[in-house]
Protein backbone atom coordinates (compact mmCIF):
# COMPACT_ATOMS: atom_id res chain seq x y z
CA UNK A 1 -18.95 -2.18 -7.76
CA UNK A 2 -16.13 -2.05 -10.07
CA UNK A 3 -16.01 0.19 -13.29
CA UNK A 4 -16.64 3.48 -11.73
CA UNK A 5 -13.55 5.55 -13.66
CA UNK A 6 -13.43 6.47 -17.38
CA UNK A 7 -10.26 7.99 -19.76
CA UNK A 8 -7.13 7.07 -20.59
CA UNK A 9 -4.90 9.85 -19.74
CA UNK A 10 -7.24 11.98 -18.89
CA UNK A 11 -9.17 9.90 -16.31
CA UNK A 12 -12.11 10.42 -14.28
CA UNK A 13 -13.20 8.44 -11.18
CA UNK A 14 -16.71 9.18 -10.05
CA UNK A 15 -18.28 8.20 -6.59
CA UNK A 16 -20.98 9.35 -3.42
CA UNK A 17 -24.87 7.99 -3.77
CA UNK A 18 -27.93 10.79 -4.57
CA UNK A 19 -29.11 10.29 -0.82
CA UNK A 20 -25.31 9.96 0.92
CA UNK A 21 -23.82 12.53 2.54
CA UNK A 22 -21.28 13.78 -1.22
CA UNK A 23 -20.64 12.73 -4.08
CA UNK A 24 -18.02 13.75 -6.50
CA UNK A 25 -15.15 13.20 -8.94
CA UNK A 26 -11.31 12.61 -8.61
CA UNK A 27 -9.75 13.60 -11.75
CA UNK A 28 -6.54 12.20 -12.58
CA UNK A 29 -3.83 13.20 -15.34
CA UNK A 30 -4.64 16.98 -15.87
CA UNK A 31 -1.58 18.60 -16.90
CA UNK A 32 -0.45 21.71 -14.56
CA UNK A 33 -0.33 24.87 -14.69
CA UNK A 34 -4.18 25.15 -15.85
CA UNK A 35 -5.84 27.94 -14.19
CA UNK A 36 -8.55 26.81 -11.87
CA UNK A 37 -11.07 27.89 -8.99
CA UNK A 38 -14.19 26.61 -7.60
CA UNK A 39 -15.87 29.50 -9.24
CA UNK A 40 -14.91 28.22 -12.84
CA UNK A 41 -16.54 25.05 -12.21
CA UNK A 42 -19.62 26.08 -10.26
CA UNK A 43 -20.61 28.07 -13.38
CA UNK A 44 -20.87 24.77 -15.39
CA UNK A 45 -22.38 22.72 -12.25
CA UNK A 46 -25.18 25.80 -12.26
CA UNK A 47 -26.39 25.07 -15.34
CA UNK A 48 -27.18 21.45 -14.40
CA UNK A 49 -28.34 21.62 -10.41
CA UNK A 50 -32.21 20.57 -10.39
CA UNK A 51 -35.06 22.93 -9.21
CA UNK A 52 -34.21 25.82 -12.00
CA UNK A 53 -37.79 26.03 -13.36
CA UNK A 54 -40.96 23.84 -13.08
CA UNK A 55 -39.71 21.18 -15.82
CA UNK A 56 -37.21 19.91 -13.77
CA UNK A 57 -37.12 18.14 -10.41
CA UNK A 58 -38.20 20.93 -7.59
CA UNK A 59 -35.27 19.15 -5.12
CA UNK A 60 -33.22 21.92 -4.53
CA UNK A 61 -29.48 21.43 -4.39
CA UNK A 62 -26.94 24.40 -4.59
CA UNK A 63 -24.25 21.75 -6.03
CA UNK A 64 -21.64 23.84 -4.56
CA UNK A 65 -18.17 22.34 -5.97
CA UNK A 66 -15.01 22.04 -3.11
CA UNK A 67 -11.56 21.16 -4.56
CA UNK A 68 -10.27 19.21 -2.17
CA UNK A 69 -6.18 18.92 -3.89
CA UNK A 70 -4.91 19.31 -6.73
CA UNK A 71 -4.57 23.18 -7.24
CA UNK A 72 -2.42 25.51 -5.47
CA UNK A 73 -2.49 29.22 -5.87
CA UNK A 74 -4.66 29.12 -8.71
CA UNK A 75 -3.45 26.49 -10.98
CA UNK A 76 -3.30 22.53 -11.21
CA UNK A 77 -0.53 20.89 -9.93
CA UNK A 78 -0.85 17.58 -12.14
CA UNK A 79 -1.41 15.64 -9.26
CA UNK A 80 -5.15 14.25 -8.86
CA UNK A 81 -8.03 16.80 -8.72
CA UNK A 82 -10.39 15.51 -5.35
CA UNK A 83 -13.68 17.40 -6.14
CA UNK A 84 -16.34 16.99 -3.65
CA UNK A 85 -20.67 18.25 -4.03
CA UNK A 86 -22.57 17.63 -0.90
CA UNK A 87 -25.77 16.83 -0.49
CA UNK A 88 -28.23 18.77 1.38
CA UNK A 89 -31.98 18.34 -0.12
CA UNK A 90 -32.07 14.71 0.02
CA UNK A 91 -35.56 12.70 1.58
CA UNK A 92 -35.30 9.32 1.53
CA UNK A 93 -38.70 8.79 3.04
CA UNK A 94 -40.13 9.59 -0.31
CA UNK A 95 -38.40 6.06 -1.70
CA UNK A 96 -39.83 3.70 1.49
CA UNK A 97 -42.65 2.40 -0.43
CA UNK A 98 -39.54 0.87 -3.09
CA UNK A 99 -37.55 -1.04 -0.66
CA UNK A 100 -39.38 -4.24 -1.12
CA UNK A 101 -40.39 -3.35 -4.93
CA UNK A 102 -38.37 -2.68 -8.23
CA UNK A 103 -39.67 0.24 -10.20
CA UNK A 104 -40.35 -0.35 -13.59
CA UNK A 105 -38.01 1.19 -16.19
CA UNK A 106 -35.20 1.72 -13.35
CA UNK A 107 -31.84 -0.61 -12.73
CA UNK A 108 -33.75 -1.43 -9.45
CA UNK A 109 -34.35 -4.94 -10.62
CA UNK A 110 -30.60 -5.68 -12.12
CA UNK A 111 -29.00 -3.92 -9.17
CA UNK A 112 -30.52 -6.29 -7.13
CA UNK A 113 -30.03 -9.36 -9.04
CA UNK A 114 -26.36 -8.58 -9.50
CA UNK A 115 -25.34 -7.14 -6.24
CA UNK A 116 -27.76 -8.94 -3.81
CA UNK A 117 -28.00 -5.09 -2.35
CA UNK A 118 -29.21 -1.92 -3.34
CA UNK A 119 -28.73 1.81 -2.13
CA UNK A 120 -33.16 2.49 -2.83
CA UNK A 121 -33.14 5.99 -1.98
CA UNK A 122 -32.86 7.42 -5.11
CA UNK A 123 -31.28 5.15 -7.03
CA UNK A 124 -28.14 5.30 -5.23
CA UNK A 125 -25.65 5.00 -8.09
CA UNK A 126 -27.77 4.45 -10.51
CA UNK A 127 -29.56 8.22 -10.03
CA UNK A 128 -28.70 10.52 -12.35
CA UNK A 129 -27.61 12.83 -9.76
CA UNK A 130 -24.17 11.11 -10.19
CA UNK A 131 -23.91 13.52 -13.43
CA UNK A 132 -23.24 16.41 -11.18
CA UNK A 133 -19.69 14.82 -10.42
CA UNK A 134 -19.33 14.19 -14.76
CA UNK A 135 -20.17 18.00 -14.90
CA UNK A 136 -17.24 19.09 -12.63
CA UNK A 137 -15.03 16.96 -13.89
CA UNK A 138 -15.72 18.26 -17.56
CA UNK A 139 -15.40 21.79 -16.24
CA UNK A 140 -11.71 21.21 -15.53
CA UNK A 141 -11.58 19.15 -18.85
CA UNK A 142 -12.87 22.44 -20.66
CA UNK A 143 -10.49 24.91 -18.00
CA UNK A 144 -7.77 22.36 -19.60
CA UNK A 145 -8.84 22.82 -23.39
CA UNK A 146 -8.85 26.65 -22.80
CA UNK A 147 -4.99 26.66 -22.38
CA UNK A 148 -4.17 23.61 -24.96
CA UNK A 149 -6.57 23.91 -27.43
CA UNK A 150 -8.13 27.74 -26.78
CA UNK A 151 -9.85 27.26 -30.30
CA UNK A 152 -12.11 24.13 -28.85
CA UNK A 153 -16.34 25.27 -28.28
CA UNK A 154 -18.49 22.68 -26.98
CA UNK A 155 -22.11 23.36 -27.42
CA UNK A 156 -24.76 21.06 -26.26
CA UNK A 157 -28.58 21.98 -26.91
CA UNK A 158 -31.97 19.71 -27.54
CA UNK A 159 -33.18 18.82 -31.12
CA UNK A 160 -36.62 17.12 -29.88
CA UNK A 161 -38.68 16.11 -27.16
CA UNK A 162 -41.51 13.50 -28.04
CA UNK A 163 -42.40 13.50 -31.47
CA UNK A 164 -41.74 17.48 -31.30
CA UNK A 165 -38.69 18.66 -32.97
CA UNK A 166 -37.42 21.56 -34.13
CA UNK A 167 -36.93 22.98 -37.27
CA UNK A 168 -33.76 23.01 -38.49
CA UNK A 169 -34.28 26.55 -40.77
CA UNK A 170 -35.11 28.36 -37.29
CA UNK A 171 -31.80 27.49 -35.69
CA UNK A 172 -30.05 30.16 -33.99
CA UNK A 173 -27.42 29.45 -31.74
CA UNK A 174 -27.69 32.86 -29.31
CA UNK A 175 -31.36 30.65 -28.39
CA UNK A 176 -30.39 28.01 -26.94
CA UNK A 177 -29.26 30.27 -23.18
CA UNK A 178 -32.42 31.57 -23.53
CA UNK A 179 -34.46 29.30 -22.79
CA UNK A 180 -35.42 26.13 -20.20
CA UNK A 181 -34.76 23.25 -22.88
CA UNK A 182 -31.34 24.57 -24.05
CA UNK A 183 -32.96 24.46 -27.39
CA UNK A 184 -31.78 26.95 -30.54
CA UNK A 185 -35.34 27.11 -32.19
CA UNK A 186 -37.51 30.38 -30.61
CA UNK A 187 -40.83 28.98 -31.44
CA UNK A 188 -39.60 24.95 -30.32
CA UNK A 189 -39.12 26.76 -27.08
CA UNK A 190 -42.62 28.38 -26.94
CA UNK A 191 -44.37 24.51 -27.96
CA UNK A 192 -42.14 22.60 -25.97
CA UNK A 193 -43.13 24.42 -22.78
CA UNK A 194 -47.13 23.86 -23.12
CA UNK A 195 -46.76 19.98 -24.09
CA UNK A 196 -44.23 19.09 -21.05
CA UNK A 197 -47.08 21.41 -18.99
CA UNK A 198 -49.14 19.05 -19.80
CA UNK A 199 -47.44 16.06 -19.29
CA UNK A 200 -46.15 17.20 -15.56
CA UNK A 201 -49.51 17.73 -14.70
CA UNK A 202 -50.84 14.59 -15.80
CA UNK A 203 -47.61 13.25 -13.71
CA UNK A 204 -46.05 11.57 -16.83
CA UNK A 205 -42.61 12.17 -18.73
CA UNK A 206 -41.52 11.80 -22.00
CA UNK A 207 -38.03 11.22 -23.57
CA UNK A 208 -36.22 13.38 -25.77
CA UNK A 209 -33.00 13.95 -28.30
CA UNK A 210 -30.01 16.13 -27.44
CA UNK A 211 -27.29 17.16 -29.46
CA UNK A 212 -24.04 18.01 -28.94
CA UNK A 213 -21.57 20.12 -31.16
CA UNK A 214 -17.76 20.41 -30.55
CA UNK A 215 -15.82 23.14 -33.16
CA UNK A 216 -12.54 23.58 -33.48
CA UNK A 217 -11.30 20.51 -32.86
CA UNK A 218 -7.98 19.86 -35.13
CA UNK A 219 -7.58 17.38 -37.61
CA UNK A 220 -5.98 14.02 -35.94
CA UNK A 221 -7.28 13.46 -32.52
CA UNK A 222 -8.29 9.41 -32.62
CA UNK A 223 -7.22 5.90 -33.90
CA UNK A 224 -8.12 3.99 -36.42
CA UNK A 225 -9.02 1.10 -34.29
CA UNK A 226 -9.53 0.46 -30.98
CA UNK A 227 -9.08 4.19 -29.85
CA UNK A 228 -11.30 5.59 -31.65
CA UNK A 229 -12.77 8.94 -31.18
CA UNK A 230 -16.03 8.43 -32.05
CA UNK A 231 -15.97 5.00 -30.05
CA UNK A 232 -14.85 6.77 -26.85
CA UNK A 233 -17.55 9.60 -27.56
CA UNK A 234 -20.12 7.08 -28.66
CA UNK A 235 -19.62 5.15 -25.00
CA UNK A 236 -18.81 8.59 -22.84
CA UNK A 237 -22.72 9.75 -24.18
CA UNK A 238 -24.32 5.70 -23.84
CA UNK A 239 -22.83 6.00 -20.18
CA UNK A 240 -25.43 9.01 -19.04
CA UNK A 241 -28.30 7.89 -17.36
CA UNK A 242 -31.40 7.16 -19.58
CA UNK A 243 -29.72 7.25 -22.92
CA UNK A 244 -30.84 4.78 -24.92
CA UNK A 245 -28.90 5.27 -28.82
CA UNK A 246 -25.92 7.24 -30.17
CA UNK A 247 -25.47 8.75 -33.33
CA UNK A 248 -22.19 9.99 -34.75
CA UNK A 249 -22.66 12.87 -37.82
CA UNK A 250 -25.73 11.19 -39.82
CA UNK A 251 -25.98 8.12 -37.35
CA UNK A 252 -28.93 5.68 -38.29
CA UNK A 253 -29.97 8.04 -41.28
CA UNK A 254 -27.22 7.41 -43.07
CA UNK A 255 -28.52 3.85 -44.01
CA UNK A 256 -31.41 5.62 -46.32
CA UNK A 257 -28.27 7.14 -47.96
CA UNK A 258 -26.32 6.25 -51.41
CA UNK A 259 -22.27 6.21 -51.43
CA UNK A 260 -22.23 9.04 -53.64
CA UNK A 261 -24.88 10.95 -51.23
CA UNK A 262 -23.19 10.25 -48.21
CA UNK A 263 -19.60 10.71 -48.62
CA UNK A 264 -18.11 14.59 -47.98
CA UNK A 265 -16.40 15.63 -51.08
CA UNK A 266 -13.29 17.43 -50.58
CA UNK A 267 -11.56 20.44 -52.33
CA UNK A 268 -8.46 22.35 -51.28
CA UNK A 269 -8.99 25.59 -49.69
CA UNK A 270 -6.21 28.59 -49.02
CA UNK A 271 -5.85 27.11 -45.46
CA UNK A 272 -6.32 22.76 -46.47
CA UNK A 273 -8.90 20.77 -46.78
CA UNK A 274 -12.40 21.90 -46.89
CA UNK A 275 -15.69 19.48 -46.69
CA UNK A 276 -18.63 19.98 -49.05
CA UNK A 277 -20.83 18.23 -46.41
CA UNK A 278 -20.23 16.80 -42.96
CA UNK A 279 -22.48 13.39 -42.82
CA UNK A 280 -19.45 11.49 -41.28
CA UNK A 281 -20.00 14.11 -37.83
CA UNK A 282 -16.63 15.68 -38.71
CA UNK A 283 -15.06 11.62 -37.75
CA UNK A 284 -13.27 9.83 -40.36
CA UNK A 285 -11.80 5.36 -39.60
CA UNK A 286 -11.96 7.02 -35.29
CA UNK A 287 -9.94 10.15 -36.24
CA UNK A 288 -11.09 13.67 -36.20
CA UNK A 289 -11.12 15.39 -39.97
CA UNK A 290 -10.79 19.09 -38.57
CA UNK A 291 -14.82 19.88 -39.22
CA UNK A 292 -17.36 20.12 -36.44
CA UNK A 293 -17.98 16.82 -34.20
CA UNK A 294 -21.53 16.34 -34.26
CA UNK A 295 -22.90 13.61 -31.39
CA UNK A 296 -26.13 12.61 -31.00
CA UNK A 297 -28.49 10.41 -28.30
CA UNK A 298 -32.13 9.56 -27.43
CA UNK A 299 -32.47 9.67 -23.64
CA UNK A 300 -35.93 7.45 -22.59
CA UNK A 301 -38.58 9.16 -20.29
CA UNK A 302 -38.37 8.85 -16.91
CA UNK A 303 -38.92 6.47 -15.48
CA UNK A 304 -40.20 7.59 -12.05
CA UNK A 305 -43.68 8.77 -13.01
CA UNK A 306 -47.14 9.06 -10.85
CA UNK A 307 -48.81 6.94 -12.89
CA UNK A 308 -49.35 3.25 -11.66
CA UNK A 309 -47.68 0.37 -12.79
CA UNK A 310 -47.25 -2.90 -12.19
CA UNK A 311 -44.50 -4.73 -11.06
CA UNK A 312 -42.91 -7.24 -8.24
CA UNK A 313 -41.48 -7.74 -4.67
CA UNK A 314 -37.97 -8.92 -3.87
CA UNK A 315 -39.97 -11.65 -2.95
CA UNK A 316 -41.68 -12.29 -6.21
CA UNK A 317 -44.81 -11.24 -5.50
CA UNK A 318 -46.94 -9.02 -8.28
CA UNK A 319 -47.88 -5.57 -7.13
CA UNK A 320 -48.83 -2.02 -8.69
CA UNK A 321 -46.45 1.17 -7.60
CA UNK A 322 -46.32 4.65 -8.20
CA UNK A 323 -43.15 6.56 -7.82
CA UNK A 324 -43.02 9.45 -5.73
CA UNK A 325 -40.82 12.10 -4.77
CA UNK A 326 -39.01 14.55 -7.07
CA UNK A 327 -38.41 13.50 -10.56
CA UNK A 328 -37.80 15.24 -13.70
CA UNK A 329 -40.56 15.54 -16.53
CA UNK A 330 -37.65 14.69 -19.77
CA UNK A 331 -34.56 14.03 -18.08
CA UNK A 332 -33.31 15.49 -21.75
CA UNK A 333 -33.16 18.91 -20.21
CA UNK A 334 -30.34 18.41 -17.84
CA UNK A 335 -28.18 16.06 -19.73
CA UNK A 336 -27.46 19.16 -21.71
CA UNK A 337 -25.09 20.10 -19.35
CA UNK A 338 -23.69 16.46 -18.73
CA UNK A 339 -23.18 15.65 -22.87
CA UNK A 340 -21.37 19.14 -23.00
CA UNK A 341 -19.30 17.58 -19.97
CA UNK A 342 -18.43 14.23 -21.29
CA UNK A 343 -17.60 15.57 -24.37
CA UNK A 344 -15.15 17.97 -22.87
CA UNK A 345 -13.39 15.12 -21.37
CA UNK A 346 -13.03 13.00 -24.40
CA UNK A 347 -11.71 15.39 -26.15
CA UNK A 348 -9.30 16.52 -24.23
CA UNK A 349 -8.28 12.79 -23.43
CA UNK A 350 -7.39 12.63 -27.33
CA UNK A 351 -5.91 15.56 -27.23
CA UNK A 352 -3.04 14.14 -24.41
CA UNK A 353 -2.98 10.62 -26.45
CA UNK A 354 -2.45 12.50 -29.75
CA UNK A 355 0.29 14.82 -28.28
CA UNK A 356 1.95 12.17 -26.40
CA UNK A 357 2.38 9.50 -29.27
CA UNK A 358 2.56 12.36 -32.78
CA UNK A 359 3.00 15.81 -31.57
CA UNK A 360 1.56 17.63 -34.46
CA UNK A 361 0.32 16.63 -37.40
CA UNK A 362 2.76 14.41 -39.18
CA UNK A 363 1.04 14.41 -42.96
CA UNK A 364 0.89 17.64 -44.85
CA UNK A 365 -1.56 18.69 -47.93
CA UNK A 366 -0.50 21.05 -50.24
């Protein structure tokens, strides 16, 4: 399997299965000299590992992080980061029943008819426990902002789960920690938990809408055609498990929108330009404008539900399964944590390419 490493200067190489022994993440083309520990990326990998509360899957991993080279004394080298998660809560009995059948809704099926062999405990590659690797690798991405780019915040949260979302006039950022769905509406928080109660009993799942928010990014970072920013951010988010559609700024909505409506107007402040609006998702022809980056995606429900379905045999025979073992309820939950994480890396990866080709800023206003 080919494809397994994303980036361009910053460059991340993810491998291991869900039921294998590790996975993890070699990270290539950090610069040195960033401060860096084990600690400072389990605190990122803690907000991900499953078996938190009862809406996510009750497999209990510690995700403990091991840097393997790369740092010495404290700080990156700038030769390549080997991080390394092992596995210790796997039970690949519970997947037995799917070595002969391809679950509906999973890459069981295409897996099989690409590959002609399939890891089926778990989903092997294709589980989304891969993301644990994505989420180390973006806590060295965000150790690396922190020295470069110190005025960079990435903030990840959910917007809506089901048809439920939440109200936009109730958003309060200090929220979103506070509660199980990373979501900045109080009373979204309090509804949320009694529908997906219901749902988990009934051994069902439902999909969901996460957001992501980076501030502080500087004006410049991107290209105006193939190296886009919001192309790399666009396929960094599509590449997370379940994810279904991406939306940059106003995304699909701004189709129901006029020209005059949609574009930011722009008047000159005491420190440059400043935005009446940000529709574009602070992205202007793949290069950053200076105003938040707003990022967007619909992540499907799970697929791995208790509730029968019908479906074949590698041998082409038709059959009903039901998926057991330990799945979460709205995989939306813990791709908080993995959005926050692969936006990290992108933007640090334009912030390398911009450095390396312009330096600062070539164009002045005012």
């Amino acid at each position: 399997m080919s494809l397994n490493t994303f980036g361009h200067l910053f460059r991340v190489t993810t491998w291991g299965e869900s039921h294998g022994p590790a996975l993890g993440a070699t990270v290539d083309g950090c610069p040195p000299g960033v401060a860096l520990d084990a600690d400072a990326l389990q605190y990122w990998l803690d907000r991900r590992k499953p078996g938190q509360n009862k809406y996510t899957t009750q497999r209990r991993e510690p995700d403990a992080v091991e840097i393997l080279s790369g740092v010495f004394e404290g700080q990156t080298t700038g030769t390549p980061i080997q991080l390394m998660i092992r596995n210790t809560d796997q039970r690949s009995k519970d997947y037995s029943e799917i070595a002969e059948k391809f679950r509906p809704g999973h890459a069981d099926i295409t897996y099989w008819q690409k590959y002609g062999i399939r890891d089926y405990r778990g989903g092997g590659r294709s589980s989304a426990r891969e993301t644990a690797a994505r989420v180390a690798a973006g806590g060295v991405a965000r150790a690396a902002l922190a020295m470069l780019a110190p005025e960079v915040s990435i903030t990840g949260y959910m917007v809506q789960i089901g048809p439920h979302r939440i109200d936009p006039n109730r958003f309060e950022w200090d929220q979103i920690e506070r509660n199980p769905f990373w979501v900045p509406d109080a009373q979204a928080a309090e509804d949320w938990s009694a529908y997906l109660d219901g749902l988990r009993k009934s051994g069902d799942s439902v999909g969901a809408v996460v957001e992501v928010v980076a501030r502080g990014v500087p004006a410049g970072l991107g290209a105006p055609i193939y190296g886009k920013l919001d192309t790399d951010l666009a396929a960094a988010m599509m590449s997370i498990n379940a994810v279904k559609a991406v939306e940059i700024g106003e995304g699909m909505a701004a189709a129901t929108l006029t020209g005059s409506a949609n574009a930011d107007e722009i008047t000159m402040g005491p420190d440059g330009p400043i935005y009446s609006s940000n529709h574009a998702g602070g992205i202007l022809g793949g290069i950053s404008t200076g105003q938040d980056i707003v990022v967007r995606f619909a992540v499907k429900p799970t697929s791995s539900i208790l509730t029968p379905r019908r479906t074949i045999t590698r041998g082409g025979e038709e059959t009903d399964i039901v998926t057991r073992g330990r799945h979460d309820p709205c995989v939306g939950i813990r791709a908080v944590p993995v959005a926050e994480a692969m936006m990290a890396c992108v933007i640090l990866d334009h912030w390398l390419l911009h450095r390396g080709q312009v330096g600062e800023n070539r164009g002045q206003i005012g």
